[in-house]
PDB file of N, CA and C in Angstrom:
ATOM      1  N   UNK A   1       0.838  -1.177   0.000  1.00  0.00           N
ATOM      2  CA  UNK A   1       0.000   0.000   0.000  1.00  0.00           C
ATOM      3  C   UNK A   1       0.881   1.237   0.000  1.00  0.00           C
ATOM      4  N   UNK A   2       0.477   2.460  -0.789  1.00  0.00           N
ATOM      5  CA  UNK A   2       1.061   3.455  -1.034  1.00  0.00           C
ATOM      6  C   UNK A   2      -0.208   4.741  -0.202  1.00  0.00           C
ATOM      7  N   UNK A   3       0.442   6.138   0.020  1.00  0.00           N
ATOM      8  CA  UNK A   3      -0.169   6.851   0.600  1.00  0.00           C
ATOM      9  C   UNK A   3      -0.013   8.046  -0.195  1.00  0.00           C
ATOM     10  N   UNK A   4      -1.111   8.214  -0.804  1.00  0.00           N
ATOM     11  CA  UNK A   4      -0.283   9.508  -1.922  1.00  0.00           C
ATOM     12  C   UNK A   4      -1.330  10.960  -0.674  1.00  0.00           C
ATOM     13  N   UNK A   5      -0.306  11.871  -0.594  1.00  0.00           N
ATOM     14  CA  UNK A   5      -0.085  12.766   0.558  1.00  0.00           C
ATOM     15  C   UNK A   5      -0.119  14.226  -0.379  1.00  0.00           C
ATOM     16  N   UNK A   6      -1.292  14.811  -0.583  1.00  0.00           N
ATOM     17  CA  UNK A   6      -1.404  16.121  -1.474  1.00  0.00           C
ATOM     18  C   UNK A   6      -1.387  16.643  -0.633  1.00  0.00           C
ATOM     19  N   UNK A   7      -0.428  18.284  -0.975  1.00  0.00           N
ATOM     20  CA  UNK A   7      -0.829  19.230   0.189  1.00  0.00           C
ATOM     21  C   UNK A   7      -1.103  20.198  -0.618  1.00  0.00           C
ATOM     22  N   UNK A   8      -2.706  20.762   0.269  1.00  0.00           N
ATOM     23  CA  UNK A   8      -3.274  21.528  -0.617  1.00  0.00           C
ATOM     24  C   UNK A   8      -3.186  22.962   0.321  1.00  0.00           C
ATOM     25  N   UNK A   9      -2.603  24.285  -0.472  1.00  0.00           N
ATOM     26  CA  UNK A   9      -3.423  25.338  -0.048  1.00  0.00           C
ATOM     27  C   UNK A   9      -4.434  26.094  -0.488  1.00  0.00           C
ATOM     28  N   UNK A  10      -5.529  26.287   0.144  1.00  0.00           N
ATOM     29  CA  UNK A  10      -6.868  27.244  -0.131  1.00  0.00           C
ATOM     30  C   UNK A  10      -6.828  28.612  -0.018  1.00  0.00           C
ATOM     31  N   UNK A  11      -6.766  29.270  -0.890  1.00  0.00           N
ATOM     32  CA  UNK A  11      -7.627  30.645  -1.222  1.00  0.00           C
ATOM     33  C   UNK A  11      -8.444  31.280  -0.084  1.00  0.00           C
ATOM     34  N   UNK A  12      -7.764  32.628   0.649  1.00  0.00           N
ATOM     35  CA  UNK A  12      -8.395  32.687   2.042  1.00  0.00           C
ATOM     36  C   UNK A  12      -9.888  32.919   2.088  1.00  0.00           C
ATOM     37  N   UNK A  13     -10.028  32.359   2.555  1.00  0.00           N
ATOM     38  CA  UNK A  13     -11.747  32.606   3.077  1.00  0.00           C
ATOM     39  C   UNK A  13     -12.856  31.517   2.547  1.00  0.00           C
ATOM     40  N   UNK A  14     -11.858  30.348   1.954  1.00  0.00           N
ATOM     41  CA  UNK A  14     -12.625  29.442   1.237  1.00  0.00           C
ATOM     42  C   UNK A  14     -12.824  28.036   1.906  1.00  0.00           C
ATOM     43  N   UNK A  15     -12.120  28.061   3.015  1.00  0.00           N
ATOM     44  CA  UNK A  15     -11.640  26.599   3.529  1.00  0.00           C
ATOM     45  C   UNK A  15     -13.245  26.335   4.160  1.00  0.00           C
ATOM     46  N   UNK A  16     -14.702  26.420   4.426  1.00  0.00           N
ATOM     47  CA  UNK A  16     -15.860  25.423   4.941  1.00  0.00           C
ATOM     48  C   UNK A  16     -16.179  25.093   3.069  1.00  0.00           C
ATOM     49  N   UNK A  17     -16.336  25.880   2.507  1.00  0.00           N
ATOM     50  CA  UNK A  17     -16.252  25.308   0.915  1.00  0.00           C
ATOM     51  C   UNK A  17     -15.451  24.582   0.198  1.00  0.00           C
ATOM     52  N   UNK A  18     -14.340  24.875   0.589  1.00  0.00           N
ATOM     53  CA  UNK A  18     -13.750  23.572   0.535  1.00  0.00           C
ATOM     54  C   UNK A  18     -13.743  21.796   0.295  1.00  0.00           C
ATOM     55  N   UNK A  19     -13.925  22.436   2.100  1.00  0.00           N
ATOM     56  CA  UNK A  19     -14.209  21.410   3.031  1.00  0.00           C
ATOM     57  C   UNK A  19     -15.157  20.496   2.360  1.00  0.00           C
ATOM     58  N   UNK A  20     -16.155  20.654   1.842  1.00  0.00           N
ATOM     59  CA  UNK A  20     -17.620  20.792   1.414  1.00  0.00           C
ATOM     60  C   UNK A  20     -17.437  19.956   0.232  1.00  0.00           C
ATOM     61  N   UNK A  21     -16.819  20.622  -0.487  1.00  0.00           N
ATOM     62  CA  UNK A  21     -16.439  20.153  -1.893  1.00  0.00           C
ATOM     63  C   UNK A  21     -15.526  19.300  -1.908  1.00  0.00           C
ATOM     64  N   UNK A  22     -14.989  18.935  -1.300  1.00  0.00           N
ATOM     65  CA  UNK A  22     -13.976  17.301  -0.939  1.00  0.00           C
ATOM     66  C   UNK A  22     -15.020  16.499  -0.359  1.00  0.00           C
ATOM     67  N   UNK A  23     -15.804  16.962   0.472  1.00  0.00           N
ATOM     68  CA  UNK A  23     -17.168  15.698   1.023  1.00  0.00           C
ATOM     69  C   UNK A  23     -17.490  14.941   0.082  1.00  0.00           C
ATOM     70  N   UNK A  24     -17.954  16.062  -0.770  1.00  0.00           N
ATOM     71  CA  UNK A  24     -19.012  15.690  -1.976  1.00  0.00           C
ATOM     72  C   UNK A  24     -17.818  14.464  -2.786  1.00  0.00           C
ATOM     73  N   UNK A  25     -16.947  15.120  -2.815  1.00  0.00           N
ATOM     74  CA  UNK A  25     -15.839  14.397  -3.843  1.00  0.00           C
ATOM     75  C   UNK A  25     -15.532  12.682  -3.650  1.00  0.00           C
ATOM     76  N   UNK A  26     -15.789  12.707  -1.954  1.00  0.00           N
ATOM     77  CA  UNK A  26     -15.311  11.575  -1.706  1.00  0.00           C
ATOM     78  C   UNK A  26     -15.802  10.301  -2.384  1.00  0.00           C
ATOM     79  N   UNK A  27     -16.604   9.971  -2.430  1.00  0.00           N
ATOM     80  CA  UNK A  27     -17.747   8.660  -3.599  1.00  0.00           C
ATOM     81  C   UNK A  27     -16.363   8.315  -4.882  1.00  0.00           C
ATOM     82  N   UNK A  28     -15.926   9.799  -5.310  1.00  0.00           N
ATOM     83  CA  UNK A  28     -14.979   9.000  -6.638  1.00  0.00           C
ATOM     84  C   UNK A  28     -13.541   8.482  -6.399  1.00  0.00           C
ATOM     85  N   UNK A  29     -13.041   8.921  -4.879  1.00  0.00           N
ATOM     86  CA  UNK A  29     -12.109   8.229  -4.533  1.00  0.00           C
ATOM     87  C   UNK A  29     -12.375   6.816  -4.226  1.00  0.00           C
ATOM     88  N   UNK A  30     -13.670   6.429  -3.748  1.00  0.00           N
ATOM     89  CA  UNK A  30     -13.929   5.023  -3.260  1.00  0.00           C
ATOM     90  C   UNK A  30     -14.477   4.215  -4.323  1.00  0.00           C
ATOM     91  N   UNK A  31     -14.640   4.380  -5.219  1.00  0.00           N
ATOM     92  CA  UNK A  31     -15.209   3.938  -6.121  1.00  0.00           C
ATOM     93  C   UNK A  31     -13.799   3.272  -7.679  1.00  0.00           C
ATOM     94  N   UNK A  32     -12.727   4.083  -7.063  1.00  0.00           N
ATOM     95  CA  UNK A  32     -11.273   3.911  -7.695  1.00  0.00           C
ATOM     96  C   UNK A  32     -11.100   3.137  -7.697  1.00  0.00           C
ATOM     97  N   UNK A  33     -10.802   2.657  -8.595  1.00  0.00           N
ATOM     98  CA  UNK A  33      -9.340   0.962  -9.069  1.00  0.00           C
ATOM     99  C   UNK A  33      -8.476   1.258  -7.287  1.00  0.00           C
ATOM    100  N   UNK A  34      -8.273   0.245  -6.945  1.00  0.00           N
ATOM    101  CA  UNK A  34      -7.396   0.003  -6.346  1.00  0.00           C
ATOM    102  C   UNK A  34      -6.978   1.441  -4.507  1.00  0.00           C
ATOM    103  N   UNK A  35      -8.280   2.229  -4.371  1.00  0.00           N
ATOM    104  CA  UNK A  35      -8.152   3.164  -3.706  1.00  0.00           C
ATOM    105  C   UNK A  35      -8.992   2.433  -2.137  1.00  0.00           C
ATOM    106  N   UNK A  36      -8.461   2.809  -1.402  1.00  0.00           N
ATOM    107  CA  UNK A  36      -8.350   2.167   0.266  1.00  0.00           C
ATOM    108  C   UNK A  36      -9.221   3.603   0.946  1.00  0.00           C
ATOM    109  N   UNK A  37      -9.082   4.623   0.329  1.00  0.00           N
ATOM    110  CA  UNK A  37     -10.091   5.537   1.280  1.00  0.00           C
ATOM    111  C   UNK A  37      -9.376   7.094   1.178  1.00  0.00           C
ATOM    112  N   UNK A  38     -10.292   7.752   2.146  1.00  0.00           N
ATOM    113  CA  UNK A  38      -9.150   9.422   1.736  1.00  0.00           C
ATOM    114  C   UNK A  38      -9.725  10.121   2.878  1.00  0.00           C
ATOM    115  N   UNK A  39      -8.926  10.381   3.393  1.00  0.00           N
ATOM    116  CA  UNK A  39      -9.230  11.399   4.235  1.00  0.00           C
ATOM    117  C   UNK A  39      -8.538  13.135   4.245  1.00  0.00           C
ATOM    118  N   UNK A  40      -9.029  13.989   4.380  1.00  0.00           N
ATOM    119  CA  UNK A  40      -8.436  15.513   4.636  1.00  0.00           C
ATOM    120  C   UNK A  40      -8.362  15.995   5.740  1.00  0.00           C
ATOM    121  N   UNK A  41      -6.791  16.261   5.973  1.00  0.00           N
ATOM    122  CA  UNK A  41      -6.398  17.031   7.070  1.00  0.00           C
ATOM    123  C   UNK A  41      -6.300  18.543   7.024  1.00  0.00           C
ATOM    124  N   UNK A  42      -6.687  19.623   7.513  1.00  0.00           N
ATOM    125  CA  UNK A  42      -5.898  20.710   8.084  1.00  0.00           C
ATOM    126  C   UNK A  42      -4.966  20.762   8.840  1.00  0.00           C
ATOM    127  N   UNK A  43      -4.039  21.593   8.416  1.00  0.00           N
ATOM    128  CA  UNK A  43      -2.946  21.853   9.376  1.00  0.00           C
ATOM    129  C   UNK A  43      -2.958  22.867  10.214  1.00  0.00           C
ATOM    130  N   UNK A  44      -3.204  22.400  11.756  1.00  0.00           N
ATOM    131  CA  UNK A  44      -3.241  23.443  12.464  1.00  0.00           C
ATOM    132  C   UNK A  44      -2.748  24.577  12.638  1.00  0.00           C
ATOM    133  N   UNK A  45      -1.056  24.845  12.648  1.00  0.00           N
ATOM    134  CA  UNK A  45      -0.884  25.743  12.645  1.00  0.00           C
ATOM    135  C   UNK A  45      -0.622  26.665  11.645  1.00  0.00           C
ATOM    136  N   UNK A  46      -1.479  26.592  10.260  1.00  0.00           N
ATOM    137  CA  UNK A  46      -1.837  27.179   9.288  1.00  0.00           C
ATOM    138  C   UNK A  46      -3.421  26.857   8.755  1.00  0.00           C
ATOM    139  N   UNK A  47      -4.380  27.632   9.162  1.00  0.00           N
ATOM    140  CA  UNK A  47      -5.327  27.691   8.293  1.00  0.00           C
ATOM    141  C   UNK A  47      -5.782  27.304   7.090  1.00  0.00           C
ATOM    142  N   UNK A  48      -4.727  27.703   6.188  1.00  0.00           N
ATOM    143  CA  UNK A  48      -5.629  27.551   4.841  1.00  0.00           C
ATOM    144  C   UNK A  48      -4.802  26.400   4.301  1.00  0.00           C
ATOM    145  N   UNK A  49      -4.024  25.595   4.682  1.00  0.00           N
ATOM    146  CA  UNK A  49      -3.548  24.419   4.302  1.00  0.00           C
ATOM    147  C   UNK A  49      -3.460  23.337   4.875  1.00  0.00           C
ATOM    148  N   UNK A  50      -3.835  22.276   4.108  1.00  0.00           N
ATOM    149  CA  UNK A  50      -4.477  20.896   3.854  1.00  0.00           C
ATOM    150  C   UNK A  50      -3.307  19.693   3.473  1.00  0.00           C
ATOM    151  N   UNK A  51      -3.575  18.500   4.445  1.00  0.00           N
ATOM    152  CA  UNK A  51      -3.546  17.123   3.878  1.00  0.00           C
ATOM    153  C   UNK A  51      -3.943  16.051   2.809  1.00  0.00           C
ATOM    154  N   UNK A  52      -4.536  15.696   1.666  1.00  0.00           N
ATOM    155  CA  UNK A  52      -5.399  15.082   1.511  1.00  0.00           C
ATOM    156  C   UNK A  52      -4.197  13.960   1.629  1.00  0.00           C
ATOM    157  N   UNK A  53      -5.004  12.703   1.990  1.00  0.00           N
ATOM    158  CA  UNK A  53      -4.110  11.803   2.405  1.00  0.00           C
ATOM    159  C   UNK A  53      -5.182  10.948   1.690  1.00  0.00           C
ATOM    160  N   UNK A  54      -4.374   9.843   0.764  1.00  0.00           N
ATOM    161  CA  UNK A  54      -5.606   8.565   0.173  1.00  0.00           C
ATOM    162  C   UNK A  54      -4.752   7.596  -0.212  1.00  0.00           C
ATOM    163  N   UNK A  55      -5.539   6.319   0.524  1.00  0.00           N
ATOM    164  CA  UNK A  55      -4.299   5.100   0.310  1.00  0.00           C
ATOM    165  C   UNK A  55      -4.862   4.380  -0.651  1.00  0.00           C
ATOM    166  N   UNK A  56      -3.703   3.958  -1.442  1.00  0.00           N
ATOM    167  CA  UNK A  56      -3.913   3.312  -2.698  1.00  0.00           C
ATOM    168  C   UNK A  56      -3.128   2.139  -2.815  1.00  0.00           C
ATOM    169  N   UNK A  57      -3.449   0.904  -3.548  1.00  0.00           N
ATOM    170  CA  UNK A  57      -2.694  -0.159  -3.326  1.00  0.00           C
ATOM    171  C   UNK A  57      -1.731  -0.199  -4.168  1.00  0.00           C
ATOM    172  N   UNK A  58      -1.272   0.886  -5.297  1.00  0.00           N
ATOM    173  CA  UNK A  58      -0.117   1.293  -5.788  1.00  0.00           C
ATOM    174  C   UNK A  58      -0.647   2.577  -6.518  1.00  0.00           C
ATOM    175  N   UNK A  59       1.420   2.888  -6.642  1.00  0.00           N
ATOM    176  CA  UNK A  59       1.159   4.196  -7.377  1.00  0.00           C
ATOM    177  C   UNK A  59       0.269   4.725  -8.359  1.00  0.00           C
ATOM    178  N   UNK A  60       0.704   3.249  -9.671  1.00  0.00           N
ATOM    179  CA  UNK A  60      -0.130   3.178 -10.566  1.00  0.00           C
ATOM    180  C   UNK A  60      -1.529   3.425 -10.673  1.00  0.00           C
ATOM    181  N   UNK A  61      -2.620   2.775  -9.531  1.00  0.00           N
ATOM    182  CA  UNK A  61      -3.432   2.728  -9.286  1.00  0.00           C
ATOM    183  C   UNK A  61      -3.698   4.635  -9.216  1.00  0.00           C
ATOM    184  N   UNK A  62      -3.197   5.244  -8.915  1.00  0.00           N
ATOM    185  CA  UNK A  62      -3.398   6.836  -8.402  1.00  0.00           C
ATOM    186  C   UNK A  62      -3.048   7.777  -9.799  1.00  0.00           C
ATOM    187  N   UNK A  63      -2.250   7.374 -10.156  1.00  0.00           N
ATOM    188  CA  UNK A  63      -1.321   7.879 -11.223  1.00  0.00           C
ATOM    189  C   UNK A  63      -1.765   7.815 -12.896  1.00  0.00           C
ATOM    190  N   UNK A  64      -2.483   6.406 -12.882  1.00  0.00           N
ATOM    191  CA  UNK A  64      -2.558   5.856 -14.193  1.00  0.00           C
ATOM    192  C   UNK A  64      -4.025   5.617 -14.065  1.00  0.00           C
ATOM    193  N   UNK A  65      -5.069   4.974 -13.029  1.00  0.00           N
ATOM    194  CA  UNK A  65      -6.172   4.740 -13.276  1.00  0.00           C
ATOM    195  C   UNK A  65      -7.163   5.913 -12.729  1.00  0.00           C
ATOM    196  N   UNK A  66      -6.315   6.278 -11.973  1.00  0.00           N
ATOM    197  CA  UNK A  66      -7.472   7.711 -11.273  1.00  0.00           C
ATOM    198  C   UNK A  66      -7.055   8.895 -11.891  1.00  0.00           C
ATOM    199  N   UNK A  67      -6.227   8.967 -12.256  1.00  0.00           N
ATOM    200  CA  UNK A  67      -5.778  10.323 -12.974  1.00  0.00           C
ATOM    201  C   UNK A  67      -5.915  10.777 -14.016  1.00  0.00           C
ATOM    202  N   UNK A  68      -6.157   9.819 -15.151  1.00  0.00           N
ATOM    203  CA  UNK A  68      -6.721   9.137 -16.682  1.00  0.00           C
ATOM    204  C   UNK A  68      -8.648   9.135 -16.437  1.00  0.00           C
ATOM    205  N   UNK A  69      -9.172   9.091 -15.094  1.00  0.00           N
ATOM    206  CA  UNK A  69     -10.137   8.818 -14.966  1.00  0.00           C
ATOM    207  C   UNK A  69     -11.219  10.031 -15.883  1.00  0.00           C
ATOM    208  N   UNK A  70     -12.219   9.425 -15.748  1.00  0.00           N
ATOM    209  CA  UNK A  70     -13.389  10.740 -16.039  1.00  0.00           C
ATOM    210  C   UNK A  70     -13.687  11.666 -13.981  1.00  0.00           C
ATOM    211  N   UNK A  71     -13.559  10.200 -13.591  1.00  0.00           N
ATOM    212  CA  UNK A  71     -13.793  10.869 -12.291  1.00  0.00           C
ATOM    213  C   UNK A  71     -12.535  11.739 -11.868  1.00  0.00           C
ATOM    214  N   UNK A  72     -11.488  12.122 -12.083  1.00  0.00           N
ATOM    215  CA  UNK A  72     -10.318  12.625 -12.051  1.00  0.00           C
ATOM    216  C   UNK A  72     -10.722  14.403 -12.205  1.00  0.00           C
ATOM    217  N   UNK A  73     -11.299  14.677 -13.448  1.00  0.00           N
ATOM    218  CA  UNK A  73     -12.128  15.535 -13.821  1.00  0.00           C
ATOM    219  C   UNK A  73     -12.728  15.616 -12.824  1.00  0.00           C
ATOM    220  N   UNK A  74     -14.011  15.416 -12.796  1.00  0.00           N
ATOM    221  CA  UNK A  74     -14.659  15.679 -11.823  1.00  0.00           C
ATOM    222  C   UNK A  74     -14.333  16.511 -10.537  1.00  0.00           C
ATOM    223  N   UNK A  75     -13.231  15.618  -9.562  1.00  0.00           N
ATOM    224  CA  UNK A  75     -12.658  16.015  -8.536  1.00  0.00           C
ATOM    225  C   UNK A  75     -11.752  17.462  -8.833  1.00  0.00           C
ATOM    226  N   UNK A  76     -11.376  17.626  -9.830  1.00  0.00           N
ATOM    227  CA  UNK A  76     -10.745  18.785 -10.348  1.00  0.00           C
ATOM    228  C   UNK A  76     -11.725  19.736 -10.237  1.00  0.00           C
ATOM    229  N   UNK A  77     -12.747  19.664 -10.684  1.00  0.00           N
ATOM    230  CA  UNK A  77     -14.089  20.423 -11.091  1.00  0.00           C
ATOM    231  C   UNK A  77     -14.387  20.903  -9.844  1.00  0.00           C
ATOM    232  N   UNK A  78     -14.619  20.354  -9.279  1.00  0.00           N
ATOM    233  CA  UNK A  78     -15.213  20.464  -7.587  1.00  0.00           C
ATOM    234  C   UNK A  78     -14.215  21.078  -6.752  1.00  0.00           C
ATOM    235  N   UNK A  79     -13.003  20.935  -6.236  1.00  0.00           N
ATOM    236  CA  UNK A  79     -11.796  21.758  -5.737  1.00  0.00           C
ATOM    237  C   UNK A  79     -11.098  22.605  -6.016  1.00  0.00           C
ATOM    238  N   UNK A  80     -11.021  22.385  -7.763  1.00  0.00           N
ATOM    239  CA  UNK A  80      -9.808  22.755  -8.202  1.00  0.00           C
ATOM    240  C   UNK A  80      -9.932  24.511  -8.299  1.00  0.00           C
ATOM    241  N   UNK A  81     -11.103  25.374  -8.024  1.00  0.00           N
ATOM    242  CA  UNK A  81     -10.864  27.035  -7.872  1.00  0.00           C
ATOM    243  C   UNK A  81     -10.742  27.103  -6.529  1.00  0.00           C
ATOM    244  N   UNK A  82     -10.520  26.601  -5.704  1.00  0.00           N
ATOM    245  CA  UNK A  82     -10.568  27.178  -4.420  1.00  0.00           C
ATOM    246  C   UNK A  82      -8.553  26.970  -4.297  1.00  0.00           C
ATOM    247  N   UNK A  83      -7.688  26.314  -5.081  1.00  0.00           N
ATOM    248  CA  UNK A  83      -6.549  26.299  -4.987  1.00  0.00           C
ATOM    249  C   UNK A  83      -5.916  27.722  -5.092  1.00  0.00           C
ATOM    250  N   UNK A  84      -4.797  28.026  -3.869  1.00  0.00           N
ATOM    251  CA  UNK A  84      -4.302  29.049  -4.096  1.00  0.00           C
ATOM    252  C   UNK A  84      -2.786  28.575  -5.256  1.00  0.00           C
ATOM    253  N   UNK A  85      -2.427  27.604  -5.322  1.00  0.00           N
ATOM    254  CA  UNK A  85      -0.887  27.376  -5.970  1.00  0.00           C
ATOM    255  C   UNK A  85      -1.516  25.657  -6.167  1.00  0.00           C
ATOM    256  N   UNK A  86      -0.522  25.433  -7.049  1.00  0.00           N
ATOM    257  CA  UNK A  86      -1.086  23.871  -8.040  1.00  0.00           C
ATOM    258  C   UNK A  86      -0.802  22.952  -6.340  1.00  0.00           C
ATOM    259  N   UNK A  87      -1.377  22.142  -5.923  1.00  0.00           N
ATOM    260  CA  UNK A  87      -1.275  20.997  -4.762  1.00  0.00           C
ATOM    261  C   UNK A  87       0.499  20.445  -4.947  1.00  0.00           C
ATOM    262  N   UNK A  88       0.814  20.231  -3.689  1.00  0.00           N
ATOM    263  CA  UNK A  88       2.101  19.186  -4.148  1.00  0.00           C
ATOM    264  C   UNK A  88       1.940  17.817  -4.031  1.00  0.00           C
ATOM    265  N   UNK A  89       2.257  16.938  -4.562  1.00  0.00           N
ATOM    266  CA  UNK A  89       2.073  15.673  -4.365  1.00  0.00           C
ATOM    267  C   UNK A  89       2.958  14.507  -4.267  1.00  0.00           C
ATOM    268  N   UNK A  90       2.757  13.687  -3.005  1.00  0.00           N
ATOM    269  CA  UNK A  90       3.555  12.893  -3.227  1.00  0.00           C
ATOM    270  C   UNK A  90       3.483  11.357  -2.596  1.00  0.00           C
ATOM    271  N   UNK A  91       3.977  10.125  -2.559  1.00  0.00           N
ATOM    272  CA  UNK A  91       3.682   8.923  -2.518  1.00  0.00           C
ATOM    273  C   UNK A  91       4.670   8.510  -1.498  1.00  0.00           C
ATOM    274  N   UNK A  92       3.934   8.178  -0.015  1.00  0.00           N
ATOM    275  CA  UNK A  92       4.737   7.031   0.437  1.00  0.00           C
ATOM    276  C   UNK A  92       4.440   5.942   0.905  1.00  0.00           C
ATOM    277  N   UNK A  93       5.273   5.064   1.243  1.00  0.00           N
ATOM    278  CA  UNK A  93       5.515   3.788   1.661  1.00  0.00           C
ATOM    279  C   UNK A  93       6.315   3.502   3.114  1.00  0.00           C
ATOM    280  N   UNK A  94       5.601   2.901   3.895  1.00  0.00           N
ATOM    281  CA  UNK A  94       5.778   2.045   5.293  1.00  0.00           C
ATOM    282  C   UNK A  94       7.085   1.769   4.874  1.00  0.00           C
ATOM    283  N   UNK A  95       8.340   2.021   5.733  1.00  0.00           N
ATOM    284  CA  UNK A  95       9.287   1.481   5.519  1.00  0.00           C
ATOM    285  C   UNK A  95       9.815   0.816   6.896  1.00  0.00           C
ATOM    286  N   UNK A  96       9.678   1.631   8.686  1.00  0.00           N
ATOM    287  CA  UNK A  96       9.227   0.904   9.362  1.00  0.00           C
ATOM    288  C   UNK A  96       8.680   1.209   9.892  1.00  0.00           C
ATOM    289  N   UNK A  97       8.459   0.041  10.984  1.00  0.00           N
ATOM    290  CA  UNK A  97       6.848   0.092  11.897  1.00  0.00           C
ATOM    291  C   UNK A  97       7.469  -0.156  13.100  1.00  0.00           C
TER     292      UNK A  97
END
């Protein structure tokens, strides 16, 4: 299992819309090839920036089947104006426990 770890910042004054609009979103993460679930964090000691955290049983799976998706779109559609700067993204792996 892989953890692909977006960090998102929001556009001030937008973060319960947001919020809102990742709810709604969630159905096309679970509904993914190979996707384990998603959850969104805030970071406390910044306001307008975000976790999205969604485990996937490989990269590929995130990269190639959700990203290629129609639902991919979608999730773009729904978040993607409230971004202040493009998300960063990135993938990890349990190395230990």
């Amino acid at each position: 299992m892989v953890l692909e770890m977006a960090h998102i910042e929001v556009l001030p004054g937008t973060n319960e819309a947001f919020e809102s609009k990742v709810k709604e979103a969630l159905p096309l993460f679970a509904r993914a090839k190979g996707c384990g679930g998603a959850q969104l964090h805030r970071i406390v000691e910044h306001e307008a920036r975000y976790v999205l955290i969604v485990r996937w049983e490989t990269v590929e799976d995130h990269m190639v089947h959700f990203r290629e998706s129609d639902d991919f779109q979608v999730w773009r559609g729904l978040v993607g104006s409230f971004f202040a700067k493009p998300p960063e993204v990135v993938h990890t792996e349990v190395r230990v426990e």
